[in-house]
N, C-alpha and C. Protein backbone atom coordinates (compact mmCIF):
# COMPACT_ATOMS: atom_id res chain seq x y z
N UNK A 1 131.04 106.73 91.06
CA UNK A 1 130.15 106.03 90.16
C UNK A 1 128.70 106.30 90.56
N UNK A 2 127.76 106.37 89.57
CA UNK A 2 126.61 107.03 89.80
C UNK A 2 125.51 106.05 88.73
N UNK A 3 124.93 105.36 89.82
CA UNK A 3 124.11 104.42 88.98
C UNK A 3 124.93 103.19 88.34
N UNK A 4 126.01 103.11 88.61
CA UNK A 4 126.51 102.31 88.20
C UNK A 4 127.17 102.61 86.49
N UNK A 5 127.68 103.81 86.55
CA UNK A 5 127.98 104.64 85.46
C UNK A 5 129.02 105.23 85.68
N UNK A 6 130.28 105.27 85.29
CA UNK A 6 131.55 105.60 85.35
C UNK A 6 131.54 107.03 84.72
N UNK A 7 132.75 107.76 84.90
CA UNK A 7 133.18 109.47 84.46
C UNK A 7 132.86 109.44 83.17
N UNK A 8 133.25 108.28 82.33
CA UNK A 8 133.29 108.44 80.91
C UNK A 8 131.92 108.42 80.16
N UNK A 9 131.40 107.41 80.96
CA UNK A 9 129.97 107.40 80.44
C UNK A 9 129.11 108.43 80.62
N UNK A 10 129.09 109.32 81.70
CA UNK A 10 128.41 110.28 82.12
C UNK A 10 129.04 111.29 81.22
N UNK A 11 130.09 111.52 80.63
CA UNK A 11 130.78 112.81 79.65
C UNK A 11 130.22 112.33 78.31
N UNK A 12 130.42 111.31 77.88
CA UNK A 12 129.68 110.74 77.04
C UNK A 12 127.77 111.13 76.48
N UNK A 13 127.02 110.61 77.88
CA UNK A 13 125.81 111.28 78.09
C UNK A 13 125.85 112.48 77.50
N UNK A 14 126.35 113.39 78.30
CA UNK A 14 126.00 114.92 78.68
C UNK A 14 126.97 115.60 77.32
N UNK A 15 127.40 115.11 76.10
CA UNK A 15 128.33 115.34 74.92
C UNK A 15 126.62 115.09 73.99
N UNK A 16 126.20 113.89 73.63
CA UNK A 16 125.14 113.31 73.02
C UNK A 16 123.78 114.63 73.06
N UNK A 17 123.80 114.69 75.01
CA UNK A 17 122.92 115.36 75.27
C UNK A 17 122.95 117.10 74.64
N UNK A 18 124.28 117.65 74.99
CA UNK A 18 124.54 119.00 74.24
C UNK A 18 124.26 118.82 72.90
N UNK A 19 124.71 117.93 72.31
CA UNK A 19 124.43 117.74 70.47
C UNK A 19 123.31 117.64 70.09
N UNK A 20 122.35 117.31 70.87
CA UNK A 20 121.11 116.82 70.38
C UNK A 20 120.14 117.81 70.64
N UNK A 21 120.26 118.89 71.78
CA UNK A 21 119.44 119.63 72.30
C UNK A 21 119.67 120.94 72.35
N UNK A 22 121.17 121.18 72.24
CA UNK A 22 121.76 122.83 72.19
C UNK A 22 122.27 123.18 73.21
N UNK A 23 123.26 124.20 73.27
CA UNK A 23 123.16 124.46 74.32
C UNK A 23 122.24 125.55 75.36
N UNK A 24 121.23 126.02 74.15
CA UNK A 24 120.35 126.84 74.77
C UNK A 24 119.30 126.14 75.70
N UNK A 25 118.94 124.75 75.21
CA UNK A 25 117.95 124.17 76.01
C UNK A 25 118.40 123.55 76.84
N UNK A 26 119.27 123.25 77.60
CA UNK A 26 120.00 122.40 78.94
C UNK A 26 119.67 123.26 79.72
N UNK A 27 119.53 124.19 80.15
CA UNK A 27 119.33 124.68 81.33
C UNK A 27 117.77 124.73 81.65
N UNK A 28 116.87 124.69 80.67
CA UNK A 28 115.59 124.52 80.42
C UNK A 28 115.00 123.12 81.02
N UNK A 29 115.93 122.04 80.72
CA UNK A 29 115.92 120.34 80.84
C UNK A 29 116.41 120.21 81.97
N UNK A 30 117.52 120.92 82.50
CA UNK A 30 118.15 120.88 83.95
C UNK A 30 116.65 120.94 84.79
N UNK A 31 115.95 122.52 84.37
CA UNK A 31 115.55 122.81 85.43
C UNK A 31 114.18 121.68 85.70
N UNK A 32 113.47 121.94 84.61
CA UNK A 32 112.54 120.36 84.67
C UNK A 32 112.99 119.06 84.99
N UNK A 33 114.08 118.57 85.06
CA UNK A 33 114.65 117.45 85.45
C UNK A 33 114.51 117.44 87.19
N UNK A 34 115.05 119.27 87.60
CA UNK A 34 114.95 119.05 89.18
C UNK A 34 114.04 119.17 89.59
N UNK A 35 112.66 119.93 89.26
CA UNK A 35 111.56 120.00 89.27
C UNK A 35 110.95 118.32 89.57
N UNK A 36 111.03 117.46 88.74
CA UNK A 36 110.09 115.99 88.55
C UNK A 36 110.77 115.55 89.45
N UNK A 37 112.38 115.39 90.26
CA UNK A 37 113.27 114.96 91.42
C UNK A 37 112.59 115.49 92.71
N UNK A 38 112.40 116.78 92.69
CA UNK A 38 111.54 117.71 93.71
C UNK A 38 110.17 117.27 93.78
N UNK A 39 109.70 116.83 93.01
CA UNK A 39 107.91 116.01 93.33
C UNK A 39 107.91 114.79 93.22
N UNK A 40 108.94 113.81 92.90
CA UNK A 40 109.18 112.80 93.40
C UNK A 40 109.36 112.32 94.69
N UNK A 41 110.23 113.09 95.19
CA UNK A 41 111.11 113.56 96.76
C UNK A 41 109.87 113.61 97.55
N UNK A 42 109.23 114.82 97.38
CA UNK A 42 107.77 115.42 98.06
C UNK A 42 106.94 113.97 98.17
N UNK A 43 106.69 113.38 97.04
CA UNK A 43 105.77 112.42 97.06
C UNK A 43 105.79 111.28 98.04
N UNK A 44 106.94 111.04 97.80
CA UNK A 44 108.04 109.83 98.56
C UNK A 44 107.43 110.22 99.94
N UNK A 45 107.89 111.39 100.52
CA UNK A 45 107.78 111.89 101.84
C UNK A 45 106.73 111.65 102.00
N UNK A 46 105.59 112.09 101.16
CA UNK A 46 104.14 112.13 101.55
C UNK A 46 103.49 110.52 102.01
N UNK A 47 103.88 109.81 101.09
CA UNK A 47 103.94 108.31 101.30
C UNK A 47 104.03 108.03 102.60
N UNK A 48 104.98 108.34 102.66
CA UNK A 48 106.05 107.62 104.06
C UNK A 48 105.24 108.20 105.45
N UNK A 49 104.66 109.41 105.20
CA UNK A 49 104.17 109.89 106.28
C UNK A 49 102.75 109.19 106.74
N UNK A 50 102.22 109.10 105.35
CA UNK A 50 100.61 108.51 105.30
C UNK A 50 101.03 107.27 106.23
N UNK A 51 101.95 106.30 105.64
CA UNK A 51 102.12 105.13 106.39
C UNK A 51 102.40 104.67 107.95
N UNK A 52 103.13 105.66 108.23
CA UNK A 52 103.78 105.85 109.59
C UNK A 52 102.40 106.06 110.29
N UNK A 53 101.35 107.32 109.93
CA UNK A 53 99.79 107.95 110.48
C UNK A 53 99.56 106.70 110.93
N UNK A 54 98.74 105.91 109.40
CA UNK A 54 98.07 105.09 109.60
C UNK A 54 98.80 103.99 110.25
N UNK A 55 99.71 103.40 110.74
CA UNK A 55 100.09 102.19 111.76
C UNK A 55 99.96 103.15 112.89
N UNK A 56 100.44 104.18 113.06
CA UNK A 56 99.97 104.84 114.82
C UNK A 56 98.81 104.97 115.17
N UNK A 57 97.63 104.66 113.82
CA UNK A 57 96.27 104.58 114.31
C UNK A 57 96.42 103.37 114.58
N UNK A 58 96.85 102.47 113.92
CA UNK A 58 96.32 100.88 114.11
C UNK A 58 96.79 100.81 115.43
N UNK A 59 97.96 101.22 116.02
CA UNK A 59 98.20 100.97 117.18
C UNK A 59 97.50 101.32 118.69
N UNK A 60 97.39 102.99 118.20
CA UNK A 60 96.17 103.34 119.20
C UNK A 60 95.24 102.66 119.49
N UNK A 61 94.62 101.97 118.03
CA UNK A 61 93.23 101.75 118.08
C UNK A 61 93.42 100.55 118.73
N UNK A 62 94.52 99.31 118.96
CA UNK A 62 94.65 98.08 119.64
C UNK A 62 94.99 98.43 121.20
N UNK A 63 95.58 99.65 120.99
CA UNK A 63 95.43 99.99 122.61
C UNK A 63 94.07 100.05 123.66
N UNK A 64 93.59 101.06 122.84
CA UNK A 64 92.17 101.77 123.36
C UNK A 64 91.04 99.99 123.28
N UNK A 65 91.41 98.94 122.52
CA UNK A 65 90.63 98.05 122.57
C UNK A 65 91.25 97.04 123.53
N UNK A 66 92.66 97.25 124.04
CA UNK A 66 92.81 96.49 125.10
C UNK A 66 92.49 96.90 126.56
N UNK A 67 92.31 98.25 126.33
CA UNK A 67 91.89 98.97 127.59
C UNK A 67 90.41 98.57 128.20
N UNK A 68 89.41 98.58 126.65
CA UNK A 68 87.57 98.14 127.09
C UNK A 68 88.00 97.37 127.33
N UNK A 69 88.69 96.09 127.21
CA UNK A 69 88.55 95.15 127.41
C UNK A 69 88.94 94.69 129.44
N UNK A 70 89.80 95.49 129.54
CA UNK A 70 90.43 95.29 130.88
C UNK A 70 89.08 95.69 131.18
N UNK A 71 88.46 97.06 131.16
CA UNK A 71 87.08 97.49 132.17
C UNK A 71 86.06 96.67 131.84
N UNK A 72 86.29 96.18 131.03
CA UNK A 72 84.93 95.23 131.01
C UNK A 72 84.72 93.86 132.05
N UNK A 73 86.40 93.48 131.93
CA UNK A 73 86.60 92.53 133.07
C UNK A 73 86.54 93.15 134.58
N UNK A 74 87.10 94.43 134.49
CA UNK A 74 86.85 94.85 135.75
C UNK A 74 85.58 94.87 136.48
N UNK A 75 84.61 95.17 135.55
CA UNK A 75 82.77 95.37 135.29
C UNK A 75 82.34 94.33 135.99
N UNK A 76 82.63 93.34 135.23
CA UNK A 76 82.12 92.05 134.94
C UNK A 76 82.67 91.49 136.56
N UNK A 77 84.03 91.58 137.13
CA UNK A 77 83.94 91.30 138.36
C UNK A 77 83.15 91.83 139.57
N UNK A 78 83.19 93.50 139.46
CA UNK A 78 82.92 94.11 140.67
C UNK A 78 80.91 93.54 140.63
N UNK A 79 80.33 93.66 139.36
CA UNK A 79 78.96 93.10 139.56
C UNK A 79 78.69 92.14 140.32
N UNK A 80 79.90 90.76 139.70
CA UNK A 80 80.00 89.75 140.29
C UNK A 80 80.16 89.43 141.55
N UNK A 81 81.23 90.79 142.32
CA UNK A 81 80.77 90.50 144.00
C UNK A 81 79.80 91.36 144.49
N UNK A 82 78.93 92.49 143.58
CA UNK A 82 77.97 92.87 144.47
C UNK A 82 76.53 92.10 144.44
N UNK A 83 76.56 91.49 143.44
CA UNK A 83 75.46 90.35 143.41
C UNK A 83 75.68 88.74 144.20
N UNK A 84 77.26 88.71 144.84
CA UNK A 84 77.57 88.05 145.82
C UNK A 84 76.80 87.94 147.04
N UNK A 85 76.84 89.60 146.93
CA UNK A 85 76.47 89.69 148.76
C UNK A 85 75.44 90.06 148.97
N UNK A 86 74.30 90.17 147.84
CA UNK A 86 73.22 90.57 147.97
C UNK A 86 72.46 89.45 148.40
């Protein structure tokens, strides 16, 4: 079952579809059909990739801001004992 479409319905379809279009143009409609599946597909992918990028930036970028943050404390101490002992 395909889509929720049984053998009969799909012979059905593709009977309607020959009658209506020929059989010279089905292979014409095939091929544009896989064509718009094929840049759908592509697109999809492209999506998916953009998304994945951009959270590995967001993540970097919370890294690299937990890192200033450690040296800043580090900073902020070592000043703190050389103005100790001065």
């Amino acid at each position: 079952m395909f889509l929720f479409i049984g053998a009969s319905e799909i012979f059905f379809i593709l009977l309607i579809v020959l009658l209506f279009f020929g059989a010279d143009s089905i292979p014409e409609i095939a091929r544009g059909l896989g064509r718009g599946i094929y840049e759908i597909r592509r697109a999809t992918q492209d999506i998916k990739n953009e998304i994945t990028k951009s959270a590995q930036e967001v993540i970097e970028k919370e890294e690299i801001a937990e890192q200033a943050e450690t040296i800043r404390k580090l900073k902020d101490e070592i000043e703190g004992t050389i103005s100790r002992k001065r």
